[in-house]
Structure formats: C-alpha cells, structure tokens
Protein backbone atom coordinates (compact mmCIF):
# COMPACT_ATOMS: atom_id res chain seq x y z
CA UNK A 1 21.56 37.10 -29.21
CA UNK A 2 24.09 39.55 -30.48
CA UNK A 3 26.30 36.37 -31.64
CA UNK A 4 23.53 34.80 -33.82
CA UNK A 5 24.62 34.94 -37.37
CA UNK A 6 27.95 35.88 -36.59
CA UNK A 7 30.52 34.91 -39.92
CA UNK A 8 33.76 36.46 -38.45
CA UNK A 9 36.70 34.64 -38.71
CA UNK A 10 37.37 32.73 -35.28
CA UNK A 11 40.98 32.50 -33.76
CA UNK A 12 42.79 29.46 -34.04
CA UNK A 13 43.39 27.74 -30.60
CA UNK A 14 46.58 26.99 -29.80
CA UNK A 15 47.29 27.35 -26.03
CA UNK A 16 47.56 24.63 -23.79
CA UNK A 17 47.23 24.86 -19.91
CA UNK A 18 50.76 25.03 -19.64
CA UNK A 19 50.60 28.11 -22.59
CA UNK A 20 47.84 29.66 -20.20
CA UNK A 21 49.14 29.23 -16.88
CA UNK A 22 52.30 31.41 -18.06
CA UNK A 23 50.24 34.07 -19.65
CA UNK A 24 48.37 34.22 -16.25
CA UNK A 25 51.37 34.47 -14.27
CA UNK A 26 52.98 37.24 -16.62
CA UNK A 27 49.84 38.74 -16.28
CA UNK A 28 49.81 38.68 -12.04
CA UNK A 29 53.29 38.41 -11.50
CA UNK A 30 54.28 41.62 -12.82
CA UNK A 31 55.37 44.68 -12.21
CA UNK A 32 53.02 45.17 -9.82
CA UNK A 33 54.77 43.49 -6.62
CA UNK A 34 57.75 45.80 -7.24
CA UNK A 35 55.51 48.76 -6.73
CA UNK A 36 52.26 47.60 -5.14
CA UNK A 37 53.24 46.99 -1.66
CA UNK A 38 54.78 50.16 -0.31
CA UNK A 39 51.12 52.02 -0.85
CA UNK A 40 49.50 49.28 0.23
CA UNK A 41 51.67 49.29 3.57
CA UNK A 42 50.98 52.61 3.70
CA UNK A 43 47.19 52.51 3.94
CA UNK A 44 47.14 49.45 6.16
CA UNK A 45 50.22 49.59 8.21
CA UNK A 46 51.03 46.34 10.07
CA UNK A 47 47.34 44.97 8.74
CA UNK A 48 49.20 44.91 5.55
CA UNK A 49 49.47 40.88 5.18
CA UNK A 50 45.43 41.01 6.13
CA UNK A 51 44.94 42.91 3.28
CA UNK A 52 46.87 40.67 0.98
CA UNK A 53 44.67 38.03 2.37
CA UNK A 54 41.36 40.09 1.61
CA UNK A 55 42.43 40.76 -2.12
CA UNK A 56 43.54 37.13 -2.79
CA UNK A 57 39.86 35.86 -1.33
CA UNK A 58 37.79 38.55 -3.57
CA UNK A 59 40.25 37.64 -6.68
CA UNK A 60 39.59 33.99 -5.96
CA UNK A 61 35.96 34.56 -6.18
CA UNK A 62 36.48 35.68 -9.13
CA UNK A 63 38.61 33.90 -10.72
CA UNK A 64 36.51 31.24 -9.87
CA UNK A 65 33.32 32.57 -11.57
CA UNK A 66 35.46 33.91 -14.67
CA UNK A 67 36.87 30.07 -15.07
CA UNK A 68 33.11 28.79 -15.16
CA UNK A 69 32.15 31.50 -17.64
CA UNK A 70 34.73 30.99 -19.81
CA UNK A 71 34.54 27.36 -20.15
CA UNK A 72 31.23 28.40 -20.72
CA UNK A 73 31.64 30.62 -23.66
CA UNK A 74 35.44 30.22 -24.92
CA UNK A 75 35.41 33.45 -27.12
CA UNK A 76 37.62 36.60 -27.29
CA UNK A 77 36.32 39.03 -24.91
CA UNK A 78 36.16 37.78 -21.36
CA UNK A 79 33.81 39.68 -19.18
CA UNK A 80 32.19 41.63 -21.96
CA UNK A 81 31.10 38.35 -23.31
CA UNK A 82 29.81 37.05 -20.33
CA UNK A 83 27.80 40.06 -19.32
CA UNK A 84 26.12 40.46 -23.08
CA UNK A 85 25.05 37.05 -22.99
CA UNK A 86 24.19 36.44 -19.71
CA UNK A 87 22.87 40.01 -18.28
CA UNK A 88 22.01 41.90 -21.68
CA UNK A 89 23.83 43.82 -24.17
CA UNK A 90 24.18 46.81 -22.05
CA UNK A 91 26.19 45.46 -19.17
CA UNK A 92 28.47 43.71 -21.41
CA UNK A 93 29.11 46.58 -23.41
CA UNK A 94 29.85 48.55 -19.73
CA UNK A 95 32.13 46.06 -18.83
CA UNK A 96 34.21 45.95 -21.91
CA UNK A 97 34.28 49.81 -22.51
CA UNK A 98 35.90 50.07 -18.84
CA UNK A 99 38.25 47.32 -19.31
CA UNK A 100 39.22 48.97 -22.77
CA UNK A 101 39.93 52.47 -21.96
CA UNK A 102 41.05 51.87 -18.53
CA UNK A 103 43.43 49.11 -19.45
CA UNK A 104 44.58 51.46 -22.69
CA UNK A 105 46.12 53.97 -20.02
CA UNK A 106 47.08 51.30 -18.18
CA UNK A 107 49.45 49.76 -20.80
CA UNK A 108 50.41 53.27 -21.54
CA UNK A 109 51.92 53.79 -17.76
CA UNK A 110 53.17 49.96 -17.64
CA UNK A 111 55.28 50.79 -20.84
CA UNK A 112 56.94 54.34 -19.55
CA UNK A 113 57.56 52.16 -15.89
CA UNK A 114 59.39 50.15 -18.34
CA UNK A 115 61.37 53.33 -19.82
CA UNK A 116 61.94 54.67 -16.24
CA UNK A 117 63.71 51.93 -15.35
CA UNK A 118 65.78 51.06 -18.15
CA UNK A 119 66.78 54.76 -18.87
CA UNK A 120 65.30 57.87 -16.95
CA UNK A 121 66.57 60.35 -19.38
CA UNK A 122 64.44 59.20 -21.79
CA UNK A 123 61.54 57.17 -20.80
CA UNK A 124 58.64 57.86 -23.67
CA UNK A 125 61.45 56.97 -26.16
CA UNK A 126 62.08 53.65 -24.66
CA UNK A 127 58.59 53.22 -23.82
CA UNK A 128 57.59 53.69 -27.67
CA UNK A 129 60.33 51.31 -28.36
CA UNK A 130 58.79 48.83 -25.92
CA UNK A 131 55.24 49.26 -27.19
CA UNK A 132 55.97 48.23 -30.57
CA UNK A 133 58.68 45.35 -30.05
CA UNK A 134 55.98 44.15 -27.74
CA UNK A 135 52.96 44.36 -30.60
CA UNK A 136 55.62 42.79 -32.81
CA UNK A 137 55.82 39.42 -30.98
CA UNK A 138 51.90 39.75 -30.69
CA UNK A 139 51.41 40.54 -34.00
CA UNK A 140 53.70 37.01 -35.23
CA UNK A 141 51.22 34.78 -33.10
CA UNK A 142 49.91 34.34 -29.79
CA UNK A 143 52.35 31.23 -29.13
CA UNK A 144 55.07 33.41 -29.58
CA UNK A 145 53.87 35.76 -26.97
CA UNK A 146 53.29 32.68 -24.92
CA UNK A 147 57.05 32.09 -25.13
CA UNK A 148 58.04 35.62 -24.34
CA UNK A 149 56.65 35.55 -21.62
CA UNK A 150 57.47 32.57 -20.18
CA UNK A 151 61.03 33.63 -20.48
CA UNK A 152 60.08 36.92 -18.88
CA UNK A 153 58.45 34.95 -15.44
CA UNK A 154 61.50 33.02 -15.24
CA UNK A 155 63.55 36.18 -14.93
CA UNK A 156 61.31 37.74 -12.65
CA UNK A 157 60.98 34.93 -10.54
CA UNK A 158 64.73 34.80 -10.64
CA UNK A 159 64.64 38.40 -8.98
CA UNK A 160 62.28 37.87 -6.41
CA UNK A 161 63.64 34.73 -5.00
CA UNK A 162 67.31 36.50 -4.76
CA UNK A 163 64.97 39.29 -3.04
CA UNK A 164 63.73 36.68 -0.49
CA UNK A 165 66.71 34.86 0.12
CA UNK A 166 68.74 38.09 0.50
CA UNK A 167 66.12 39.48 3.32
CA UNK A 168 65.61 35.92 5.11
CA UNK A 169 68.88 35.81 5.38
CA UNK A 170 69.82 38.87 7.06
CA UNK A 171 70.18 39.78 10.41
CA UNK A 172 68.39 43.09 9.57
CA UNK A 173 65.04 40.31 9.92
CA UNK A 174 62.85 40.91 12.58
CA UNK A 175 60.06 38.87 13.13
CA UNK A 176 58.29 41.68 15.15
CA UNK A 177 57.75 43.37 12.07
CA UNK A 178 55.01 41.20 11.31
CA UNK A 179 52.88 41.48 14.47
CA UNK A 180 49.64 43.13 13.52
CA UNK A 181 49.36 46.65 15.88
CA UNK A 182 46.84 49.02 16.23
CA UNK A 183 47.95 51.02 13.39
CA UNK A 184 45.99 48.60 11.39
CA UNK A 185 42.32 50.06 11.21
CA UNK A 186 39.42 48.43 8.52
CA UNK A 187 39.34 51.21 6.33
CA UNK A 188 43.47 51.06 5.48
CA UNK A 189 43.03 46.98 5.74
CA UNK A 190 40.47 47.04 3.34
CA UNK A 191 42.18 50.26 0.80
CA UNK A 192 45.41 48.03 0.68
CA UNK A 193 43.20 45.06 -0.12
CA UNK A 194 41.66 47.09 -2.99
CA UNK A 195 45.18 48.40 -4.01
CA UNK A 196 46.63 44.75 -3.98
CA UNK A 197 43.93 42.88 -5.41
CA UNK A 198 45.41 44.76 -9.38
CA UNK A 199 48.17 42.64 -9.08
CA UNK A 200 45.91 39.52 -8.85
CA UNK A 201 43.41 40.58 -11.83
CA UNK A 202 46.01 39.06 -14.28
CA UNK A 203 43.93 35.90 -14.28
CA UNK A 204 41.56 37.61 -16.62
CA UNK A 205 43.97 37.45 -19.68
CA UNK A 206 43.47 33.65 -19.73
CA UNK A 207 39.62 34.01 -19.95
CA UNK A 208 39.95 37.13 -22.59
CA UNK A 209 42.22 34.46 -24.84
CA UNK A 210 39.38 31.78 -24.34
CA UNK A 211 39.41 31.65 -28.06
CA UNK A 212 43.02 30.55 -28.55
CA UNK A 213 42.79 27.91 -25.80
CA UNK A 214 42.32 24.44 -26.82
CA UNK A 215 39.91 22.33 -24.91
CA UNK A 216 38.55 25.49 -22.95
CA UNK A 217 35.86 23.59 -21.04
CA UNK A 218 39.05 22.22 -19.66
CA UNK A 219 42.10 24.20 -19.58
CA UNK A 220 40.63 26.85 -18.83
CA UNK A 221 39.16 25.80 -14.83
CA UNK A 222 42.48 24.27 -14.43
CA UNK A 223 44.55 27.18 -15.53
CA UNK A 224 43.01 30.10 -13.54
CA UNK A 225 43.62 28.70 -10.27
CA UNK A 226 46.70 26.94 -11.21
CA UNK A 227 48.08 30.65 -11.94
CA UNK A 228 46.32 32.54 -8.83
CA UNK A 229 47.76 30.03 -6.47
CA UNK A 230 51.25 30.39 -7.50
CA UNK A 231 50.96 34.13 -7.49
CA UNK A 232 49.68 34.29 -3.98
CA UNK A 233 52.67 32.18 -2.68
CA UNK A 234 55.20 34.08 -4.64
CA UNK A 235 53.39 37.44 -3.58
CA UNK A 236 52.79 36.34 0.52
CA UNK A 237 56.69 35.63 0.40
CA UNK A 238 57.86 38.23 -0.59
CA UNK A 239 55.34 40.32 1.14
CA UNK A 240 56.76 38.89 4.28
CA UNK A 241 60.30 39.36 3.59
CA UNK A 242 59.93 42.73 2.79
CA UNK A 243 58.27 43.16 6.07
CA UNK A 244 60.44 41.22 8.08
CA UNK A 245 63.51 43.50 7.49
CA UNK A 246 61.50 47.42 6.80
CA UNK A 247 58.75 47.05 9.59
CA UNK A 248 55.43 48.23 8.40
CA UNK A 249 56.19 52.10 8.75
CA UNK A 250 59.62 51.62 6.22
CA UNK A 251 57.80 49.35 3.70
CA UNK A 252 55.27 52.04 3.50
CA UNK A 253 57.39 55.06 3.15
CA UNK A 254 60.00 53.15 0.72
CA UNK A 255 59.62 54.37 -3.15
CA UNK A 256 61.09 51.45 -4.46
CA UNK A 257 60.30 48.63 -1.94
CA UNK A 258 62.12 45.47 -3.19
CA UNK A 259 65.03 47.80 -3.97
CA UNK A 260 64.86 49.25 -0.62
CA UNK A 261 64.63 45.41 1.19
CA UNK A 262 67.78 44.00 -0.27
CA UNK A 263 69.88 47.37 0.45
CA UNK A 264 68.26 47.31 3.92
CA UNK A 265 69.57 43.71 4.33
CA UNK A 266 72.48 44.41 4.19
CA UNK A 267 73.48 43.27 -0.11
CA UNK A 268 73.20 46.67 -2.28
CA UNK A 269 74.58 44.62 -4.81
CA UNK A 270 71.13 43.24 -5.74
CA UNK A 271 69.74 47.06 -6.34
CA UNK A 272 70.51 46.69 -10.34
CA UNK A 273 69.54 43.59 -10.22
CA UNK A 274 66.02 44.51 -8.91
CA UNK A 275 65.78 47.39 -11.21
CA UNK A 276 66.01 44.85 -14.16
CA UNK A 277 63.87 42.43 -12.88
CA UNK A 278 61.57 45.32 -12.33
CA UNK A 279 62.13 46.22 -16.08
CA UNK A 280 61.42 42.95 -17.30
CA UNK A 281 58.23 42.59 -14.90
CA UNK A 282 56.69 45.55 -16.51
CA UNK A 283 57.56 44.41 -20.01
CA UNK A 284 55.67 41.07 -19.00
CA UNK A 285 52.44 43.26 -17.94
CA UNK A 286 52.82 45.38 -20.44
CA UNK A 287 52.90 42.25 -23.36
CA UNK A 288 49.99 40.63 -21.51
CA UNK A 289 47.87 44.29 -21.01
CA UNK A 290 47.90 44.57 -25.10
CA UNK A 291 47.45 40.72 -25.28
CA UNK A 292 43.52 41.30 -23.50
CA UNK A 293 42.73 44.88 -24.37
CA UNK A 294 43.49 43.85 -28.61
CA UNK A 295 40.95 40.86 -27.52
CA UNK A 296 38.36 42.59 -26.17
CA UNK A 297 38.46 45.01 -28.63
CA UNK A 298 38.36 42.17 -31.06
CA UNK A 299 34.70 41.23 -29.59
CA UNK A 300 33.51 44.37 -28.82
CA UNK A 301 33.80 45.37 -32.95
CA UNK A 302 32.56 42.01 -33.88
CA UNK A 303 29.52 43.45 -32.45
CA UNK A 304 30.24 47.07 -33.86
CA UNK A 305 30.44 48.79 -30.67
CA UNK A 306 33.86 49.39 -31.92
CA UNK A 307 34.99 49.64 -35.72
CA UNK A 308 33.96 46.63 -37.44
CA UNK A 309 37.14 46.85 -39.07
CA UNK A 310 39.07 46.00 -36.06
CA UNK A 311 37.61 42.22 -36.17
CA UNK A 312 39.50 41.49 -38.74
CA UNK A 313 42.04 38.16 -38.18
CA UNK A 314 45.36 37.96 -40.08
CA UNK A 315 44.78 34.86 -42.51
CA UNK A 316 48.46 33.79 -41.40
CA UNK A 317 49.08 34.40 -38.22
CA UNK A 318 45.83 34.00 -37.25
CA UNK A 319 45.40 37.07 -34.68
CA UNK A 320 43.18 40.13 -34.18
CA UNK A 321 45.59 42.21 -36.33
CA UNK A 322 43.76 45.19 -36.88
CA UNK A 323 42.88 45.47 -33.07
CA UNK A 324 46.97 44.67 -32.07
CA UNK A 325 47.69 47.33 -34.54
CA UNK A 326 44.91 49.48 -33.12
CA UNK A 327 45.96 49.43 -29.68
CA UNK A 328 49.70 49.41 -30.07
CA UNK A 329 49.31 52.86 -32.01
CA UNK A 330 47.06 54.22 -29.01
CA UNK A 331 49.00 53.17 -26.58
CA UNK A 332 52.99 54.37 -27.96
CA UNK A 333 51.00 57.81 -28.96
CA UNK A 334 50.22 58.10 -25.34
CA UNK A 335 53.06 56.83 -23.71
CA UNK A 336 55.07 59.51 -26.43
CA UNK A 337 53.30 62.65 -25.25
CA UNK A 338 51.77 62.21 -21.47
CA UNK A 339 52.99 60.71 -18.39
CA UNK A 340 49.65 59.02 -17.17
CA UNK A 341 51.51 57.08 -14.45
CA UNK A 342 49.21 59.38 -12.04
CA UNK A 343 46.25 59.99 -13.87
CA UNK A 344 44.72 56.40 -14.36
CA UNK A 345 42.77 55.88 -10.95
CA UNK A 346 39.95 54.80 -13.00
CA UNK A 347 41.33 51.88 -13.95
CA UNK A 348 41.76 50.89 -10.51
CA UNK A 349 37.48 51.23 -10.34
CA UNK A 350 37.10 50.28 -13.32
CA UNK A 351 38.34 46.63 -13.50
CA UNK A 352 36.48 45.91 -10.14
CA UNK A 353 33.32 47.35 -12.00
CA UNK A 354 34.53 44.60 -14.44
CA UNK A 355 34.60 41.61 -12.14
CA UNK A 356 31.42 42.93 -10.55
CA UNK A 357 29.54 42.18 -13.61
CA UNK A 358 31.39 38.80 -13.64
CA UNK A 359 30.46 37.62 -10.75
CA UNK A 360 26.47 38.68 -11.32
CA UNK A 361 26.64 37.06 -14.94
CA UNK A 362 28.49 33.71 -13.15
CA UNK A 363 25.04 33.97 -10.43
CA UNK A 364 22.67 32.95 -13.38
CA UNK A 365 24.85 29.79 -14.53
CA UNK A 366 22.60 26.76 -14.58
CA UNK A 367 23.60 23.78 -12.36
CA UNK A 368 23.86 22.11 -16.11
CA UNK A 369 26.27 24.87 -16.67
CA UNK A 370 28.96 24.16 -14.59
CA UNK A 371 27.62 26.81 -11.94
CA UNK A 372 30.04 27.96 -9.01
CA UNK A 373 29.13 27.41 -5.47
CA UNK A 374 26.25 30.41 -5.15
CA UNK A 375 28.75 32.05 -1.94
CA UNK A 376 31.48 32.23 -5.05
CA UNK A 377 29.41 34.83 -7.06
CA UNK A 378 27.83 36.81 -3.81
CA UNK A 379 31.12 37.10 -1.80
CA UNK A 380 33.25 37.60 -5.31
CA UNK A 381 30.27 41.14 -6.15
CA UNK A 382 30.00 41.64 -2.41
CA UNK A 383 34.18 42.26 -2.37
CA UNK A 384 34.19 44.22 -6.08
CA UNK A 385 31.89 46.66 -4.54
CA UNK A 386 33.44 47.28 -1.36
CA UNK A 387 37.16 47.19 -2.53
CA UNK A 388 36.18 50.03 -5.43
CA UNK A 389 34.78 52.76 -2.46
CA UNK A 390 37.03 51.52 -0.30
CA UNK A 391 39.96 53.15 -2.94
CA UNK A 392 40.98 57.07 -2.86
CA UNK A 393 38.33 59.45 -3.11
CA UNK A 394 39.92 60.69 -6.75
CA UNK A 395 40.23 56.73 -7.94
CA UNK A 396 36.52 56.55 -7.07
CA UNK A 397 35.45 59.89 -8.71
CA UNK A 398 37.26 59.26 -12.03
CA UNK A 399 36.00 55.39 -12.45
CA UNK A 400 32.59 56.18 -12.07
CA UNK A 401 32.78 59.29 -14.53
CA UNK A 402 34.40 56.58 -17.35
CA UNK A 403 31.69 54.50 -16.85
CA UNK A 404 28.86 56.78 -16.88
CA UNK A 405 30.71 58.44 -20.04
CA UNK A 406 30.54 55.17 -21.50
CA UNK A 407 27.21 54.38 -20.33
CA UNK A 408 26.03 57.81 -22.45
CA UNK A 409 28.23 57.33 -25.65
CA UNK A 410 25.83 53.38 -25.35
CA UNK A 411 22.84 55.05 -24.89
CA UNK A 412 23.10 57.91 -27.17
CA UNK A 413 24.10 54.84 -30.19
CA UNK A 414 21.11 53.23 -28.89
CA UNK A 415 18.80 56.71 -29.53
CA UNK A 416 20.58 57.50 -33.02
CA UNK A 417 20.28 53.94 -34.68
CA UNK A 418 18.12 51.49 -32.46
CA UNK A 419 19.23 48.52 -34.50
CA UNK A 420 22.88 48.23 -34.18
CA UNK A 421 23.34 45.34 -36.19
C-alpha cells in the first residue's frame, strides 16, 4: 500500500462534530445559493424544486458513502484516499488531480465573486486581499478557521432568513409560481439538478479534514448528514421563496436572484444587505475551498504525486503549511491576472468524476467495515454519471480533457520512473 512506511508528520485532531458541522455548512451554504438558482431555473423552469430534489438525493448518496469512508480511513485527502486504497493508486491519483486543479480555479473565481461584490472597480485587488487574509487564519490553525467560519454562517444565515421573511411576507407571493408546468422537460430537470448539486458538495471538506477530527469513526457519520440536512432546509426555503414572488421565468432570467426577490417584494432596502451577505458567503467558500484543496494536496505529496515538500506540517500550528502557502500563492496569482469566473466548467465535471470514484471505492466496504446500504453506492455513481453529461456541452468537454490530461501526466510518471516511491 502506498501508506506503508509512511513517517510524515500527522495533523493534530482538534475538531469536534460541532467544529465539523460548521465547516460543512460554510462549505454548502455558500455563495452558491446567491448565484446557483437563477441558472438552474433557467434550465428547468417550473421543474426547478424537482431538480433541487434530484441533487440533494445524489449528494446524499454520497455523502453517505464519503462518511463511511472516512470513518474508515480518517486521513487528509478525502476521495483521493479512498480511491488509492480501495480501487488502486491510479484512480485515487484521478480523483485528487481533478479535485486539485479544478477546485484551484474554483477558489480563484470564489475569491474575485468576493471582490465583485465588495468593490467592482477593483475586484483582483480585493480578491488578492481576500486570498491571503483567508490563508492567514488557515495558516494560525484549523480551529481558528473553524471559528471564522462559524461567524461567517451566522451572517449568512442572517441574510437569507431576512430574504425569506421579506418574500413570505409580501403580497408580490404567489403560490402559482410553484406549480410544476410543462416547461419542465427531463433534460433541464436533470441540468439544474447537476448545476445545484455544487452547492451541496461542501460536505466533502469534513471528510478531506478527517485528520484533524477527533474520534472520526464517530464525528465524522454524524457530522456529514448533520450538515447536508440543514443545508437542504435552508436551500428548499429559500428556493421556494424566491419562486413564490419571481415565477419560474423571472428567477431564471434574474442576474442576481436573492437581490432581485427582496426588491421584487416589495423592501429594496435589503439589496445591500444581500450584497454583503453575498460577500461574506463567498468569503466562507472561499476559506473552506483552500481549507480541502491545501489537504489534498497535503496527501497527494505525501505520496509524491505532488512535491514532497508540500507535506510538510508546521511544528506549531500544526497544519499543512507548505501546501496552505502553496495554494494561497496559486490561487491570488490567478485571481490577480485572469477572470476565470467563466472558464472553470471543468470543475463542475470534475468533482462529480470525484464522487463517482467515491461511491465505487464505498461499493467494496466490508460489512465489518461499516459498509453503506449497497443502493447508497449504485444510486450515489448511477447520479455522478448522469448529472456530469447531463451539464453544458463545454462543462462536459473541458472536464473530461482535465482528466485525461491528468490521466497522461500519471501515466507518463509511471513510464519515466516505475517505482514512485
């Protein structure tokens, strides 16, 4: 196995359920409602709250299969981990290269949403700023990041209950709105479901810090679902209310949807407010994006498909310091120079390519493993595959080129120095 011998330094485990339920939730409940639902409208049209529906079933699947696994093997990594030890080396590796680069440009376009919000004029400046005040608080300790972001959900949750109450509340409600019409065909159903299942995927940050949880075998199972279920109440709400008072057709065409509801209902007042708690969502994405991509890194050069130098872990702090570094660097140099808020499709593919190999690596748990129920695993793949072709022709194209890039750069290693290790 490619952990035998292993003498890295291990991370010290310091996160309780409570610790992990709010990284989960900063993770999910991010800036991703504020945006997610006016293309997802778009593609399924009244079928939008069956493709909320769809997404939360596939992401329970595999959240399910991703608490087993990590109770399983509480180390930094997540899926990569999983997939190495349970499938092979290969898969693993394919798994954490997407989930790398595609997350990378990922926290790159979270941090300018962050800029464009709190000052257009100059978004890669604050989005630079945000990068490293963000790797900062990571860099100081994953409990402090833990209490960033706790303070971040609050706010945000702040926001979208004003949201709520403000479009309950109005007369510009209308029930209607939510009858399901023939605009809704299987195709946009199922795109919106693939579009809104990213804002559920958060879950994953609790099994990438698996190494900084205490008791893993069980925080971890009680966590994950702890976190999805709140996020699918808080994201069925307010999916509703924004329904209730734009109609199907107004939620789709709106380009900022929550600030769009409450000025629709009738309170413009709440438009800053939004905009902030849209600004602070992002920053919570953004803190918990570096948080798994510096700890998959972390396992993925413990094993030297990355620089070895990059599993390093601060003596004091007791973090992946050289991968935090690593990342925040990458990630403010991009967010400086490109605007890749259009350009990361791949992602999208990519990190249902990444629960894919989840689910197949939770299929060959044991019984004396703490297996899920064997529909878990086969409905949690079956829904990864068809949610990934079931996104834009373009989001399709560019995931499967990153992969099969990474898939070469792996085999090509493989041909030049057989023995990695």
């Amino acid at each position: 196995m490619p952990t035998s011998g292993r003498t890295d330094p291990h991370l010290r485990r310091r996160l309780g359920v409570g610790d992990a339920v709010m990284i989960g939730l900063g993770s999910m409940i991010g800036a991703g409602i504020f945006a997610a639902l006016a293309p997802a409208a778009a593609a399924a049209g009244s079928g939008l709250l069956i493709g909320l529906a769809a997404a939360a079933v596939v992401a329970y699947c595999n959240a399910t299969s991703s608490a087993r696994l990590a109770a399983r093997y509480p180390a930094s990594g997540g899926t990569y981990v999983y997939g190495r030890e349970r499938l092979g080396e290969f898969w693993g590796y394919l798994a954490g290269w997407g989930f790398v680069v595609g997350k990378t440009a990922s926290c790159a376009a979270m941090a300018l949403t962050v800029g464009t919000y709190v000052w257009p004029a100059q978004a890669h400046a604050v989005a630079v700023a945000a990068v490293v005040a963000l790797t900062a608080v990571n860099y100081r300790g994953v409990q402090k990041s833990a209490l960033a972001t706790r303070i971040i959900v609050a706010v945000v949750l702040a926001v979208l209950a004003a949201v709520v109450v403000a479009a309950f509340t109005s007369s510009a409600a209308d029930a209607g709105h939510l009858a399901i019409g023939s605009d809704a065909s299987v195709r946009g159903v199922l795109q919106a479901a693939g579009l809104l299942f990213f804002a559920f995927a958060g879950y994953a940050r609790i099994a990438t810090l698996g190494e900084e949880v205490r008791d893993p075998t069980h925080t971890i199972p009680r966590a994950i679902p702890i976190a999805l279920e709140i996020t699918l109440v808080v994201y069925a709400t307010v999916a509703v209310a924004a329904l209730a008072v734009l109609g199907p057709h107004g939620l789709g065409s709106a380009t900022a949807p929550l600030a769009d509801t409450v000025r629709a209902a009738g309170v413009p007042a709440l438009v800053p407010v939004v905009r902030v708690g849209a600004a602070v969502a992002a920053l919570g994405s953004l803190l918990a994006l570096v948080l798994g991509v510096s700890r998959t890194t972390l396992a993925m050069a413990r094993d030297r498909h990355l620089p070895h130098q990059l599993a390093a872990v601060h003596p004091r702090f007791e973090v992946p310091h050289h991968a935090e570094l690593a990342v925040g660097v990458v990630v403010a140099v991009l967010a400086a120079v490109v605007d890749v808020r259009g350009a990361i499709g791949f992602s999208s593919f990519g990190v249902l390519a990444y629960y894919a190999i989840a689910n197949a690596s939770a299929w060959t748990l044991a019984p004396e493993e703490g297996h899920p129920p064997r529909v878990v695993p086969v409905l949690g793949l079956a829904g990864c595959v068809i949610l990934a072709f079931a996104l834009p022709v373009t989001s399709v194209l560019s995931g499967a080129s990153v992969l099969a890039v990474g898939a070469l750069v792996y085999l090509l290693r493989r041909r030049r120095a057989p023995a990695l290790r």
